[in-house]
C-alpha atoms as a PDB file:
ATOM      1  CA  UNK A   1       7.090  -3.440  10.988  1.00  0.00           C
ATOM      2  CA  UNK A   2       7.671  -0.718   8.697  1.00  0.00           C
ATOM      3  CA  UNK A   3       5.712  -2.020   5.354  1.00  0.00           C
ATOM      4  CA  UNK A   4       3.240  -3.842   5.257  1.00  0.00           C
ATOM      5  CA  UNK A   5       1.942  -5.326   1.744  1.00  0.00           C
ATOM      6  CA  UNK A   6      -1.353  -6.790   0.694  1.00  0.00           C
ATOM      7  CA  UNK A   7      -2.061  -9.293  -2.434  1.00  0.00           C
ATOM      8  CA  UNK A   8      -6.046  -9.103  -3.383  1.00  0.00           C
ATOM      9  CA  UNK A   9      -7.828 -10.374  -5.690  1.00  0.00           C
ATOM     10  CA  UNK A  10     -11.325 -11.054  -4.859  1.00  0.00           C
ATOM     11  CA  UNK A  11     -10.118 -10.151  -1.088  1.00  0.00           C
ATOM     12  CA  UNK A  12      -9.804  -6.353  -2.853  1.00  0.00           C
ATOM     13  CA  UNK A  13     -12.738  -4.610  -0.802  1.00  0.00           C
ATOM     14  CA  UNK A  14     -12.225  -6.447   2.361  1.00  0.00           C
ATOM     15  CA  UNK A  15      -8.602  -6.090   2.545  1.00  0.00           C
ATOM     16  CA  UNK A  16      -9.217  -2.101   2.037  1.00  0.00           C
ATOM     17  CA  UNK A  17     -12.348  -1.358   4.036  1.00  0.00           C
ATOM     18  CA  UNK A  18     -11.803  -4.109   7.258  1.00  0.00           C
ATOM     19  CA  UNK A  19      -7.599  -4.903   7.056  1.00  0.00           C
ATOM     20  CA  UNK A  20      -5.852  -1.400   6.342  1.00  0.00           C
ATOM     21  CA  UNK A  21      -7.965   0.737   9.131  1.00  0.00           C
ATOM     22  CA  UNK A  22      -6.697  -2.016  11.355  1.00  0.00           C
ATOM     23  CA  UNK A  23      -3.458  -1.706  10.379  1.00  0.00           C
ATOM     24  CA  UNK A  24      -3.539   1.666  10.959  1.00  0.00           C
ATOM     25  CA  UNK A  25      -5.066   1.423  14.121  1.00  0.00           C
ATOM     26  CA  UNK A  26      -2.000  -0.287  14.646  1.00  0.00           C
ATOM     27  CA  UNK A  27       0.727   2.344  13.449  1.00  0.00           C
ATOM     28  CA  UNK A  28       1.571   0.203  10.762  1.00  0.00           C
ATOM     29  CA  UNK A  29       3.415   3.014   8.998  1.00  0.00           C
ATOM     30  CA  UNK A  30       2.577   2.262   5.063  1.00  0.00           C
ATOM     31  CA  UNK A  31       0.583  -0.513   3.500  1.00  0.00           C
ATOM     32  CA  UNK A  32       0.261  -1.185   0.166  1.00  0.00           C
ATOM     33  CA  UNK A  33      -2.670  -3.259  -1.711  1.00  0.00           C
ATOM     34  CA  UNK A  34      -1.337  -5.002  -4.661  1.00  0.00           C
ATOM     35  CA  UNK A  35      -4.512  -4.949  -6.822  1.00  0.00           C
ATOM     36  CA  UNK A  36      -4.245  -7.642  -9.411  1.00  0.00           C
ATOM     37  CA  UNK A  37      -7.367  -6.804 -11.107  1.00  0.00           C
ATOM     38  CA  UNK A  38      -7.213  -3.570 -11.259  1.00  0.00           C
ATOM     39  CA  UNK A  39      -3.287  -3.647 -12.183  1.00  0.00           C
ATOM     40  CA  UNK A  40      -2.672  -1.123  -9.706  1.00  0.00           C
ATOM     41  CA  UNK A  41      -0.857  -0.793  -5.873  1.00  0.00           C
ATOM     42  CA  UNK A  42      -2.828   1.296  -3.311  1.00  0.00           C
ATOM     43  CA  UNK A  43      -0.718   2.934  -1.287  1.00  0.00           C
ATOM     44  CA  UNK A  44      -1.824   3.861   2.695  1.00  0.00           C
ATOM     45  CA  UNK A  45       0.312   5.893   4.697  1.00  0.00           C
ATOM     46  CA  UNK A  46       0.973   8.133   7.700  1.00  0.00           C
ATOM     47  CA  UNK A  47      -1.401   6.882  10.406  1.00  0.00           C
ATOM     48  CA  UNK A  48      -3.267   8.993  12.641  1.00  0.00           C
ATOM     49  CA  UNK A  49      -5.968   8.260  15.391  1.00  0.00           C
ATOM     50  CA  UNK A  50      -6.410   5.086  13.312  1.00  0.00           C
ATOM     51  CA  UNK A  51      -7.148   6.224   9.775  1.00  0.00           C
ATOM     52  CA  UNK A  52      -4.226   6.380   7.399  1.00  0.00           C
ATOM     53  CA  UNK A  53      -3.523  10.378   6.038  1.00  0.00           C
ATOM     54  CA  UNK A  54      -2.256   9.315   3.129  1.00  0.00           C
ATOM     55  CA  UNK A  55      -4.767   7.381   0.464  1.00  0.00           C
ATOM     56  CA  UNK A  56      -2.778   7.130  -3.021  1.00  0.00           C
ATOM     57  CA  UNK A  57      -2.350   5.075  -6.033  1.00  0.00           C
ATOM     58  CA  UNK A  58       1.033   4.452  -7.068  1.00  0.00           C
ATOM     59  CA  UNK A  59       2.742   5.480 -10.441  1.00  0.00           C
ATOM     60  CA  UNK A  60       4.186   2.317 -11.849  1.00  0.00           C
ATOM     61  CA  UNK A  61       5.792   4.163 -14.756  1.00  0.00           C
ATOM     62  CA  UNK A  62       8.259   5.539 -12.677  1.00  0.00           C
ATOM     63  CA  UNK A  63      10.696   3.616  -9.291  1.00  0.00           C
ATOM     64  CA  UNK A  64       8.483   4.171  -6.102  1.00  0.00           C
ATOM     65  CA  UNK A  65      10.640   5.400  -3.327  1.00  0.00           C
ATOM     66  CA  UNK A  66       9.710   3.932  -0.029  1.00  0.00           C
ATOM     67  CA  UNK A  67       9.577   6.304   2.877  1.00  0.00           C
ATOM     68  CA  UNK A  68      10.219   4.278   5.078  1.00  0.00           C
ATOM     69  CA  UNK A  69      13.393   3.779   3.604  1.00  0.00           C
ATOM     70  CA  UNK A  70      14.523   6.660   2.482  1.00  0.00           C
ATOM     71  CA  UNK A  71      17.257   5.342  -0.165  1.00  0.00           C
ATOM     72  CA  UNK A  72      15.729   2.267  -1.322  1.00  0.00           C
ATOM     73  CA  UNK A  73      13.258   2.337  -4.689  1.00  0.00           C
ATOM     74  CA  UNK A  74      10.836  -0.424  -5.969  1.00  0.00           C
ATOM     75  CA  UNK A  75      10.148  -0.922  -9.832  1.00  0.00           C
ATOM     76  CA  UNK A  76       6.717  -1.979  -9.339  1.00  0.00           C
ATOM     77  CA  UNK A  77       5.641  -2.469 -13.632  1.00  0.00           C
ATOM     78  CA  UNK A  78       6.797  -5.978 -13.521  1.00  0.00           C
ATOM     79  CA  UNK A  79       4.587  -7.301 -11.751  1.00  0.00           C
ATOM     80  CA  UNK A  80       1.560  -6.389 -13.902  1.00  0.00           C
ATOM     81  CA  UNK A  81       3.413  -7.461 -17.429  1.00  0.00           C
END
């Protein structure tokens, strides 16, 4: 698996405090937490001795290149308008 991807809701603070440190405990190499009340995506990334290096918040103003593969993009705004 090279993304995984998240959908919360009221799920928001276990989904980021109990699922992503297991899914980086896992070498799940990025997750992302679609945060529908927040209108925002976390994004988790590089994993290392089961903590993810990488703790972000994506820009949805601009195409969010996935790492994982390295010529793709995502427009991520639609999904909050």
């Amino acid at each position: 698996m090279l993304l995984l991807i998240e959908v919360a809701d009221s799920s928001l603070p276990s989904d980021r405090d109990i699922k992503v440190p297991l899914y980086a405990r896992h070498g799940i190499p990025e997750a992302w937490i679609v945060a529908i009340g927040e209108r925002r995506v976390l994004r988790f990334a590089l994993p290392d001795q089961g903590a993810y290096q990488v703790r972000e918040t994506i820009d949805l103003s601009w195409p969010t290149p996935l790492p994982v593969l390295p010529h793709c993009t995502l427009d991520l705004a639609p999904l909050f308008r």
